[in-house]
C-alpha atoms as a PDB file:
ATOM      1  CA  UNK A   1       0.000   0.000   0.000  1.00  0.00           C
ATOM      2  CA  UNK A   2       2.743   2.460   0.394  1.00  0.00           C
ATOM      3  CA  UNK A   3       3.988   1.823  -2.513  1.00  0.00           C
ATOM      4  CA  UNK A   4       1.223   2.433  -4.415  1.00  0.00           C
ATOM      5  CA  UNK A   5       0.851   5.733  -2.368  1.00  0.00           C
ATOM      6  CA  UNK A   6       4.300   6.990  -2.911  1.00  0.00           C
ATOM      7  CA  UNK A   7       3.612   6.040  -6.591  1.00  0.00           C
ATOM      8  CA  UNK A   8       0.562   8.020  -6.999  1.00  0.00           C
ATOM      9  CA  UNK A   9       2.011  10.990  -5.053  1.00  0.00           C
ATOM     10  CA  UNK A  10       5.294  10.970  -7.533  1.00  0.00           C
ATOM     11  CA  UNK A  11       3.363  10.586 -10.592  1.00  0.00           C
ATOM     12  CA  UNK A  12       1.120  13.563  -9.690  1.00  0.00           C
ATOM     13  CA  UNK A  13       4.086  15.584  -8.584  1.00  0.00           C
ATOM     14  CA  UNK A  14       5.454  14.888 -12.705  1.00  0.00           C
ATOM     15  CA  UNK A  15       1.953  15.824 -14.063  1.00  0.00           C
ATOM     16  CA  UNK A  16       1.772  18.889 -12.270  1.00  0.00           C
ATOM     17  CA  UNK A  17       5.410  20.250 -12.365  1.00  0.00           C
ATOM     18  CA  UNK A  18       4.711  19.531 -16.289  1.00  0.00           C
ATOM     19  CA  UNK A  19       1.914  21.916 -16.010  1.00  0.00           C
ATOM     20  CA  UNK A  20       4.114  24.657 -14.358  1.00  0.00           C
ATOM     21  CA  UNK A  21       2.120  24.066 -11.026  1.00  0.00           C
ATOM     22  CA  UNK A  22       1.997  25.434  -8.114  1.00  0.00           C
ATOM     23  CA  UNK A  23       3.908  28.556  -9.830  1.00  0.00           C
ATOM     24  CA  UNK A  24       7.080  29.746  -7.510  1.00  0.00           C
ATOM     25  CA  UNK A  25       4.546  32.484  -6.939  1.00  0.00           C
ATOM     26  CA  UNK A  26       2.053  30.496  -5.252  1.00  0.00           C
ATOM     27  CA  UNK A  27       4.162  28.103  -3.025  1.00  0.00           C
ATOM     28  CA  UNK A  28       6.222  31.169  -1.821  1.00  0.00           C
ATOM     29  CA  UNK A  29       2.890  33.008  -0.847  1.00  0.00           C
ATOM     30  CA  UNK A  30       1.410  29.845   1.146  1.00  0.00           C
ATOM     31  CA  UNK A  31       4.628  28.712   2.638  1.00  0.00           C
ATOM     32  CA  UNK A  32       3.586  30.093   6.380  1.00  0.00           C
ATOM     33  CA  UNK A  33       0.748  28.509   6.311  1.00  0.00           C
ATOM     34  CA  UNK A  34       1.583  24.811   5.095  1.00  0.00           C
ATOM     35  CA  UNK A  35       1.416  22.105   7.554  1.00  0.00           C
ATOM     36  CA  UNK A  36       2.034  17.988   8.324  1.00  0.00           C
ATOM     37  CA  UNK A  37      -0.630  16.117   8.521  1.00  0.00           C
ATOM     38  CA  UNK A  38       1.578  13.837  11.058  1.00  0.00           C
ATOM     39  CA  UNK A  39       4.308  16.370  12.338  1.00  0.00           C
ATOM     40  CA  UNK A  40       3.377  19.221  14.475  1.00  0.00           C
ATOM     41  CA  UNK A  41       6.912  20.601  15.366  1.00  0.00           C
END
């Protein structure tokens, strides 16, 4: 099952960096407010 999960995740990471998405734009703008689902440090 991880696998499968770290597949999907990679394979959407290729389809959207493709796409030019998020721009640099966008992740620098969000960046404060991005969290871990798993981590709260």
């Amino acid at each position: 099952k991880i696998y499968q999960y770290n597949y999907e995740a990679t394979k959407q990471s290729i389809e959207r960096a493709m796409a030019g998405q998020p721009s640099a734009d966008d992740m620098l703008g969000q960046r404060d407010t991005a969290a871990h689902p798993f981590y709260k440090g």
